[in-house]
Protein backbone atom coordinates (compact mmCIF):
# COMPACT_ATOMS: atom_id res chain seq x y z
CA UNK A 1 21.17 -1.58 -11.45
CA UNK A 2 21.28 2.15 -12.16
CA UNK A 3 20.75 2.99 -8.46
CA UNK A 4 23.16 0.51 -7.31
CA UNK A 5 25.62 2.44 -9.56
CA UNK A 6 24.46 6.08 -8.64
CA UNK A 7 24.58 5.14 -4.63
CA UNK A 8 28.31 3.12 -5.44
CA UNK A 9 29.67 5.60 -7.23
CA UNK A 10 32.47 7.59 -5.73
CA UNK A 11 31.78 11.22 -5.29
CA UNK A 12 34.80 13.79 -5.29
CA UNK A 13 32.79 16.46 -3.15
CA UNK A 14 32.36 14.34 -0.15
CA UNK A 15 35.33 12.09 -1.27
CA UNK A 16 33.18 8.39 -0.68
CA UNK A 17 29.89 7.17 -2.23
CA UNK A 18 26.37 8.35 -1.48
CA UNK A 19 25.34 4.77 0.46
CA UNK A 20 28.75 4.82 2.31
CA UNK A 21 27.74 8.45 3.55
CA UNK A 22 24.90 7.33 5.25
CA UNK A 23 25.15 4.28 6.60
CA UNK A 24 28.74 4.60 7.25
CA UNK A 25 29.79 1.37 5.43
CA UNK A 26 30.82 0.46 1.43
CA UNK A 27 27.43 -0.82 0.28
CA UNK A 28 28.34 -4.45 -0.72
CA UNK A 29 26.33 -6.69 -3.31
CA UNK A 30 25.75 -10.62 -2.94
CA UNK A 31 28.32 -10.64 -6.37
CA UNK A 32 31.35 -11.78 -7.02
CA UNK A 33 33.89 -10.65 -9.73
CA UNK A 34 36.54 -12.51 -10.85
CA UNK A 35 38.03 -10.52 -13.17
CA UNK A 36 37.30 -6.86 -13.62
CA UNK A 37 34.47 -6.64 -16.63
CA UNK A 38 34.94 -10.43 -16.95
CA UNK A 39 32.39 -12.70 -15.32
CA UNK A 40 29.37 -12.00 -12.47
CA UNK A 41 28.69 -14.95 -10.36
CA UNK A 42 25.86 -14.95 -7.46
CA UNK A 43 25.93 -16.25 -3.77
CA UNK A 44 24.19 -19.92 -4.00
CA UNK A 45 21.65 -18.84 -1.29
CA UNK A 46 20.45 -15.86 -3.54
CA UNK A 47 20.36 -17.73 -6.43
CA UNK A 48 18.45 -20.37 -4.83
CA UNK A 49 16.37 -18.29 -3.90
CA UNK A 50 15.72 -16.27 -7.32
CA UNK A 51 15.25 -19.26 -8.79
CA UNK A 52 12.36 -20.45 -6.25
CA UNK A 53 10.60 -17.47 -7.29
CA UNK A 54 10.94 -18.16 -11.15
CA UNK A 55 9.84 -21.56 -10.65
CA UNK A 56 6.44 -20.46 -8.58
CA UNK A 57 5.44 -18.04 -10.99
CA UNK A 58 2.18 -19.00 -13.14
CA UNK A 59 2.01 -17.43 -17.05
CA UNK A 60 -0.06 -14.37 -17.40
CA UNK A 61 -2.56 -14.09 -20.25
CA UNK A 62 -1.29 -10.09 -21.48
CA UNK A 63 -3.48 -7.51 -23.47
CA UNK A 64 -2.14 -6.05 -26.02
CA UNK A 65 -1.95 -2.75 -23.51
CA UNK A 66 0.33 -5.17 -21.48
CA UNK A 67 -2.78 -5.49 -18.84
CA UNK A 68 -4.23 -8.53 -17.87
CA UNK A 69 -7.39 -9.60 -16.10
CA UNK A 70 -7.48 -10.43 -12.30
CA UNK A 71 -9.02 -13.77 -11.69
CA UNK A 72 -11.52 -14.79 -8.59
CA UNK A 73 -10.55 -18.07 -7.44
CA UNK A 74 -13.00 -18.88 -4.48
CA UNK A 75 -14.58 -17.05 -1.89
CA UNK A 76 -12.89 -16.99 1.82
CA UNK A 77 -15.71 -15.54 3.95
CA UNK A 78 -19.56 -14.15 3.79
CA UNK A 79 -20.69 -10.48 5.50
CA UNK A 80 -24.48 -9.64 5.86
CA UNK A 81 -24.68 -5.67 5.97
CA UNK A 82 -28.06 -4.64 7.20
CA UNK A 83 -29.16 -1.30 6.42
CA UNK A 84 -32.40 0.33 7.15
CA UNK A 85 -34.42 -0.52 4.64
CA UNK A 86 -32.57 -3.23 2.58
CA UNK A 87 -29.28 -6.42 3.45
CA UNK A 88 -26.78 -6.33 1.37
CA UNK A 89 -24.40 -9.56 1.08
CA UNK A 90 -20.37 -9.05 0.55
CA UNK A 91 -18.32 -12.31 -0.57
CA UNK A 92 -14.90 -11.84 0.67
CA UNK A 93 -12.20 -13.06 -2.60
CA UNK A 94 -9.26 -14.47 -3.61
CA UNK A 95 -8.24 -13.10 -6.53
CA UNK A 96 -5.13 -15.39 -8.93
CA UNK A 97 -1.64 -14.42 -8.33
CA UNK A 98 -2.51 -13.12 -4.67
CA UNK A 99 -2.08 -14.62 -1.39
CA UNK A 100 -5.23 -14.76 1.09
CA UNK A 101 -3.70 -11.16 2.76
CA UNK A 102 -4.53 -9.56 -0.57
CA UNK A 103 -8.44 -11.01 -0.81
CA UNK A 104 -11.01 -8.16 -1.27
CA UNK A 105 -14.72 -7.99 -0.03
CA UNK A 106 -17.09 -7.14 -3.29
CA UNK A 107 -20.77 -7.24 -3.46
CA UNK A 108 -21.73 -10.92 -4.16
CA UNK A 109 -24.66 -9.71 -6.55
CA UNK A 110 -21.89 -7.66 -8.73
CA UNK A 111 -19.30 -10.51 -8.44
CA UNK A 112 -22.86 -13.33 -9.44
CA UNK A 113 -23.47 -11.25 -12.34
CA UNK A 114 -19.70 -11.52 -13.77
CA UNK A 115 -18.55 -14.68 -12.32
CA UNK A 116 -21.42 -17.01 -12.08
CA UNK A 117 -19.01 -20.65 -11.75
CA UNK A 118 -18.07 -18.87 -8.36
CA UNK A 119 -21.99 -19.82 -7.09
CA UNK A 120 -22.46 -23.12 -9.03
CA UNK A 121 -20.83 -24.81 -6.00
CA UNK A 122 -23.04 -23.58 -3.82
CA UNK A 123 -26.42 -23.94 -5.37
């Protein structure tokens, strides 16, 4: 909101507002304002759509740091790498509160070792 305010505000130097100097328009907000300091009332569509966003969200178990621990939730793909001397297997992963364009590839014996209920499945 502090941006919104610094762009909006009107500047006596270049008499307009920062955004309105360079796009050439008044920046305007999905808002509407009955009164002036009296009530705030958002556009149904952004609303809607704020609200989607609360209602998809899944708790997060915080540190006391304020951190929290990435889950894996299943593996999306295999990769043999062969090297001279030695294969080495990547498990591509999903991680929790990612989508599938977010999944990292990690060395299956290192991800075995931590997270061995990925593998039960398999075995």
């Amino acid at each position: 909101m502090v941006e919104i305010a610094y762009t909006n505000s009107y500047q006596a130097s270049i008499k307009m507002a920062h955004f309105e100097a360079l796009y050439g328009w008044k920046y305007r907000l999905p808002l509407h304002w009955n009164e002036v300091g009296e009530r705030l009332a958002l556009v149904p569509d952004v609303l809607q759509e704020a609200e989607a966003h609360v209602l998809n969200a899944m708790p997060l178990e915080l540190r006391d740091n304020l951190s929290f621990e990435e889950q894996p939730m299943r593996m999306l793909a295999r990769e043999l790498k062969k090297l001279q001397n030695r294969d080495i297997l990547y498990v591509k992963v999903l991680w929790s509160n990612h989508d599938k364009r977010e999944a990292t590839w990690e060395l299956k014996s290192a991800l075995q070792e931590r997270y061995p209920y990925l593998f039960q499945i398999e075995s």
